[in-house]
C-alpha atoms as a PDB file:
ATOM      1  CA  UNK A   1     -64.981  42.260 -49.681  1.00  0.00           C
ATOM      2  CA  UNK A   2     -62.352  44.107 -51.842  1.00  0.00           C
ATOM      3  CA  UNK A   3     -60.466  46.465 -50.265  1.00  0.00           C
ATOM      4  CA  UNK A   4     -58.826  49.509 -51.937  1.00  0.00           C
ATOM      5  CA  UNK A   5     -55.140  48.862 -51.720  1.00  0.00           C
ATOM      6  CA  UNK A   6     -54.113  52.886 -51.578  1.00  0.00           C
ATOM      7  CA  UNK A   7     -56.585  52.916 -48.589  1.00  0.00           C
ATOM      8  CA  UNK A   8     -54.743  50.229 -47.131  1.00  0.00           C
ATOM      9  CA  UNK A   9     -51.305  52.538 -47.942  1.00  0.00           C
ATOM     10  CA  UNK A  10     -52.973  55.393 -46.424  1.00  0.00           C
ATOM     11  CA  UNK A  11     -53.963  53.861 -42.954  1.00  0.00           C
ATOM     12  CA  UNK A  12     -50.561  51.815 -43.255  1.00  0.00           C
ATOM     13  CA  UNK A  13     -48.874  55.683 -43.691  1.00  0.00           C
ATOM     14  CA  UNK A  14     -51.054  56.933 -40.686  1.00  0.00           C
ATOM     15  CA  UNK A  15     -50.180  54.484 -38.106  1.00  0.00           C
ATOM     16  CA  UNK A  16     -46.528  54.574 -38.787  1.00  0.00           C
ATOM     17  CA  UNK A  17     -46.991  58.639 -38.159  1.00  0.00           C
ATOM     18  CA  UNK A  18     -48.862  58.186 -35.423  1.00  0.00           C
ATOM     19  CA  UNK A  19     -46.296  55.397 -33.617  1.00  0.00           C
ATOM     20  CA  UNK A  20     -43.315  57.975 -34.561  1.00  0.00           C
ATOM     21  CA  UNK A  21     -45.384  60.693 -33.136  1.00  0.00           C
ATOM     22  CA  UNK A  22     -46.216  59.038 -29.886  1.00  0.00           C
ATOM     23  CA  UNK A  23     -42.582  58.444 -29.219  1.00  0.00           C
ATOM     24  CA  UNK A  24     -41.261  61.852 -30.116  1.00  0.00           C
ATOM     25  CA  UNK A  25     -44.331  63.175 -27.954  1.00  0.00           C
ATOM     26  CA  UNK A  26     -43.334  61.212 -25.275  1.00  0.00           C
ATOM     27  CA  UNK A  27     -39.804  62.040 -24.998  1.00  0.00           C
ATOM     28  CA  UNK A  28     -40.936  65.779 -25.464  1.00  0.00           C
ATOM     29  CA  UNK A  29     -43.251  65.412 -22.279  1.00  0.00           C
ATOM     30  CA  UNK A  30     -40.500  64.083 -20.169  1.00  0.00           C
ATOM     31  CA  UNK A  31     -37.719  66.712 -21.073  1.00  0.00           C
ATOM     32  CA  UNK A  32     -35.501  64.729 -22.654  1.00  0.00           C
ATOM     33  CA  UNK A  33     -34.151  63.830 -25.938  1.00  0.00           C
ATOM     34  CA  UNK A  34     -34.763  60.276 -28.039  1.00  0.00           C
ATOM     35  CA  UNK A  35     -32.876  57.564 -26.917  1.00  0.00           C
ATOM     36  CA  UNK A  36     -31.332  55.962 -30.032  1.00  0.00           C
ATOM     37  CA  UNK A  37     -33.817  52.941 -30.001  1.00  0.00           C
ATOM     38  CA  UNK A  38     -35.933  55.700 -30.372  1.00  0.00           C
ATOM     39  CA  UNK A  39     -34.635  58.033 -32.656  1.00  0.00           C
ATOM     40  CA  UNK A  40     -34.035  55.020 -35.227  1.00  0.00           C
ATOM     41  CA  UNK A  41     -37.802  54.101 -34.794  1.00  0.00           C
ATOM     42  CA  UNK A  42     -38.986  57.250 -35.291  1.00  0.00           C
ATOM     43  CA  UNK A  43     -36.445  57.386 -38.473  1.00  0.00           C
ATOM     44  CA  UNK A  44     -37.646  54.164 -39.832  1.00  0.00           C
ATOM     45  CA  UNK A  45     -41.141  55.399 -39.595  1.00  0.00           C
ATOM     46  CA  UNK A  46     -40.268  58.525 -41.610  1.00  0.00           C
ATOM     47  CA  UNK A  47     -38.372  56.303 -44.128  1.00  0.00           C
ATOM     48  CA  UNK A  48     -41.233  54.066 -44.608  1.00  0.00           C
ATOM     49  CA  UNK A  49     -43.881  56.857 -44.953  1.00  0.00           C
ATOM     50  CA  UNK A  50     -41.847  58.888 -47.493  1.00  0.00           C
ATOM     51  CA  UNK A  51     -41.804  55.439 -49.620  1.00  0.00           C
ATOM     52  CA  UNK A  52     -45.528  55.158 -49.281  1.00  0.00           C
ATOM     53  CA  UNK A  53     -46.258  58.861 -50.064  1.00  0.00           C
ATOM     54  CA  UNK A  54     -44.046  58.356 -52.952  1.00  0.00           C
ATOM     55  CA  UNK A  55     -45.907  54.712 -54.147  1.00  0.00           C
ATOM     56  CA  UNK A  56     -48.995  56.994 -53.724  1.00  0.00           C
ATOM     57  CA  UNK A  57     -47.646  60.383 -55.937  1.00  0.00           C
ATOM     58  CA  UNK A  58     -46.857  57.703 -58.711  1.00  0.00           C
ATOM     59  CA  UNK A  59     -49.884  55.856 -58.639  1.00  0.00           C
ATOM     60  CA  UNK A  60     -51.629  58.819 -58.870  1.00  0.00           C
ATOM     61  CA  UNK A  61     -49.439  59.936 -61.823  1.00  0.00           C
ATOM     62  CA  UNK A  62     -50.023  57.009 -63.369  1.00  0.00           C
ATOM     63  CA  UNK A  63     -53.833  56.959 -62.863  1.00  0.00           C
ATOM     64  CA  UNK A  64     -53.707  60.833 -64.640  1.00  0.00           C
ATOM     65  CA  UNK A  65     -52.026  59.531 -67.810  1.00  0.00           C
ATOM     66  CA  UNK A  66     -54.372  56.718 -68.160  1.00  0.00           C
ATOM     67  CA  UNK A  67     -57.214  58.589 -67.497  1.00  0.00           C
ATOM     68  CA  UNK A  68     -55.534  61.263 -70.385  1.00  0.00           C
ATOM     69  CA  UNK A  69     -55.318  58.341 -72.525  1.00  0.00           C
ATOM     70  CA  UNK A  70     -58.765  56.661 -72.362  1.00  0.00           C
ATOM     71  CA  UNK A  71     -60.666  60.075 -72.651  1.00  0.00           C
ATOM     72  CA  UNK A  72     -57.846  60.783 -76.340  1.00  0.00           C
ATOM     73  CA  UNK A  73     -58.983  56.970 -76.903  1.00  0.00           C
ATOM     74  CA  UNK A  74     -62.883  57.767 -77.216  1.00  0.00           C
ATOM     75  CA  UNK A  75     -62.485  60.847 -78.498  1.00  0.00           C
ATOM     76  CA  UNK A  76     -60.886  59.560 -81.600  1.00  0.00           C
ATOM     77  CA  UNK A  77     -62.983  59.692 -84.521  1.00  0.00           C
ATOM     78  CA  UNK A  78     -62.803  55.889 -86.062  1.00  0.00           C
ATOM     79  CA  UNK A  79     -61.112  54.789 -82.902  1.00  0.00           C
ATOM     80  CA  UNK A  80     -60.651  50.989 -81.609  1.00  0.00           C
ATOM     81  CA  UNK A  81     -63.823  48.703 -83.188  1.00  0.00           C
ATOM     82  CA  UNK A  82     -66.486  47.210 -80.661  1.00  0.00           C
ATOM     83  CA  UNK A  83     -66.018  48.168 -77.409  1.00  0.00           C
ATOM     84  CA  UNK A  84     -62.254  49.881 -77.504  1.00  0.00           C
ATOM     85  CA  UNK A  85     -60.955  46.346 -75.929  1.00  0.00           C
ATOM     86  CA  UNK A  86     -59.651  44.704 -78.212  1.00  0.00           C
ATOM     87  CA  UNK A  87     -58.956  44.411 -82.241  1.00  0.00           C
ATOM     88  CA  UNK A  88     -61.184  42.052 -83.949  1.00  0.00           C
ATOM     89  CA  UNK A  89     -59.534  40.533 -87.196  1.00  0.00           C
ATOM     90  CA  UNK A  90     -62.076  39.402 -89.967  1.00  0.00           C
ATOM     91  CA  UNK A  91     -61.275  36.962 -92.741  1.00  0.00           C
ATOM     92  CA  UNK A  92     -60.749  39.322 -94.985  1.00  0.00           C
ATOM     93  CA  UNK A  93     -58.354  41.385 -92.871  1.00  0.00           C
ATOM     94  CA  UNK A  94     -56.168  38.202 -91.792  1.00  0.00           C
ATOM     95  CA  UNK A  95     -55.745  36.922 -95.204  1.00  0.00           C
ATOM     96  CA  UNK A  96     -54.504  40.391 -96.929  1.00  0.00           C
ATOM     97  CA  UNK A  97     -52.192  40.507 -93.650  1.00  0.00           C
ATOM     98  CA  UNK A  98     -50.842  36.797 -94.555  1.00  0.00           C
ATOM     99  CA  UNK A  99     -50.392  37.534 -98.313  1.00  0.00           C
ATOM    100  CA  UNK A 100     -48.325  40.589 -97.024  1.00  0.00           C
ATOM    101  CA  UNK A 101     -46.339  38.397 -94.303  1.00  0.00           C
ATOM    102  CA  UNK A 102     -45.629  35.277 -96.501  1.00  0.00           C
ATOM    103  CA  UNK A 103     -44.695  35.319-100.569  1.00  0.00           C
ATOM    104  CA  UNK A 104     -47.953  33.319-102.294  1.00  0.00           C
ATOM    105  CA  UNK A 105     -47.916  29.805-101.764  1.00  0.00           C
ATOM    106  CA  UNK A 106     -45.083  29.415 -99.265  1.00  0.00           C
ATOM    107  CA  UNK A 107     -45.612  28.488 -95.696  1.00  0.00           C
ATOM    108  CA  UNK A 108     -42.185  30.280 -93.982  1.00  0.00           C
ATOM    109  CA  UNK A 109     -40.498  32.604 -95.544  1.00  0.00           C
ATOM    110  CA  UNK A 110     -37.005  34.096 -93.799  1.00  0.00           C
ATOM    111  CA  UNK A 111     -37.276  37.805 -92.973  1.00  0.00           C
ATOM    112  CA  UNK A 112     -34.676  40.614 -93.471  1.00  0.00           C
ATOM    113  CA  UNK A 113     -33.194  40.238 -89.872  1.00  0.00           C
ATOM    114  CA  UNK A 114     -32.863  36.255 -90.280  1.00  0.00           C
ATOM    115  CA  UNK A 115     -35.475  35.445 -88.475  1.00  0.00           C
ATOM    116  CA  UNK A 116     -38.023  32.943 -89.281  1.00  0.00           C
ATOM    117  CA  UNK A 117     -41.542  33.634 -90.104  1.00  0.00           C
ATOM    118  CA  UNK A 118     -44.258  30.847 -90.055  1.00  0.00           C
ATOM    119  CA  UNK A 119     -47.782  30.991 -90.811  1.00  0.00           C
ATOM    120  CA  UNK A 120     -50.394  31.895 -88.880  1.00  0.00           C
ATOM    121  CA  UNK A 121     -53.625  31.349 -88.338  1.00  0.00           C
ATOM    122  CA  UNK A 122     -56.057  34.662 -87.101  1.00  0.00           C
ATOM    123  CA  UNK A 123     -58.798  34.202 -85.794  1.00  0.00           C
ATOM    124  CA  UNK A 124     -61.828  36.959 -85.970  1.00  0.00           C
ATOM    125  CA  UNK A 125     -62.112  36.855 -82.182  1.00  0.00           C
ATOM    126  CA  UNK A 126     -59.714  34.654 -80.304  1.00  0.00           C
ATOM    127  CA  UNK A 127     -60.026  35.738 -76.719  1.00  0.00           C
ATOM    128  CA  UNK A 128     -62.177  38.185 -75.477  1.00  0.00           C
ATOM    129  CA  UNK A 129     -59.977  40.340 -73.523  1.00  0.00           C
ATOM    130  CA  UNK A 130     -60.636  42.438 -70.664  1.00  0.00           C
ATOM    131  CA  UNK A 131     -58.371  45.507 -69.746  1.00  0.00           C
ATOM    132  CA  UNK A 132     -55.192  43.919 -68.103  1.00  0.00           C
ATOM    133  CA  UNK A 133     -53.700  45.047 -64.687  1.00  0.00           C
ATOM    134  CA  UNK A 134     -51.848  48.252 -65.560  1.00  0.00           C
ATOM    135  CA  UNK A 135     -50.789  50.056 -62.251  1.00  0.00           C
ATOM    136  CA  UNK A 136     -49.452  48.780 -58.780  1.00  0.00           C
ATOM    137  CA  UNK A 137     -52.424  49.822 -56.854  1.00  0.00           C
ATOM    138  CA  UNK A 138     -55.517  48.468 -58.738  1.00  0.00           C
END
């Protein structure tokens, strides 16, 4: 079974509220003030649900622009070939790339920054990718 690590945030948010609750509740019901065991306990647990409410806000921030993006993606006329996934390079397309890349004939040829280039080899469909892991809470 999969479970939905923001769920797993949320309940993880809940019971640290509910702890720091129960001891400032307590201390309430028996006139006094928290000790400072308690106090810091009820601090950490304030700390740590701030952090989580703010791993959340992103998340969700995150899930927005992506969701922004995907809907720009497949509303593009011509968009991404196939299935929007990945780029598929025909024979065609790799070998005007190479002739662009490397002068004709040569096999490594040294490019403006010094760097060298080397052939390469494309392949119409390498790898057939899936959409990688983009966010925290996937």
């Amino acid at each position: 079974m999969i479970t939905d690590p923001r769920e797993d945030l949320r309940k993880r948010r809940d019971a640290v509220l509910a702890k720091a609750r129960t001891l400032a509740e307590k201390a309430r019901d028996e006139g006094r003030e928290l000790s400072g065991g308690e106090a810091a306990d009820v601090n950490t647990a304030l700390a740590e649900a701030k952090t989580i409410n703010e791993t959340l806000a992103a998340d969700d921030r995150h899930r927005r622009i992506m969701g922004e993006l995907d809907a720009q993606a497949a509303s593009a006329v011509g968009g991404l070939p196939s299935d929007g996934r990945r780029l598929a390079f025909g024979k065609a397309t790799a070998a005007a790339a190479a002739s662009k890349i490397l002068p004709p004939g040569s096999s490594k040829a040294l490019a403006p920054s010094g760097i060298a280039v080397v052939s390469q080899e494309f392949q119409p469909d390498p790898v057939a990718l899936g959409r990688p892991r983009t966010r925290c809470c996937q």
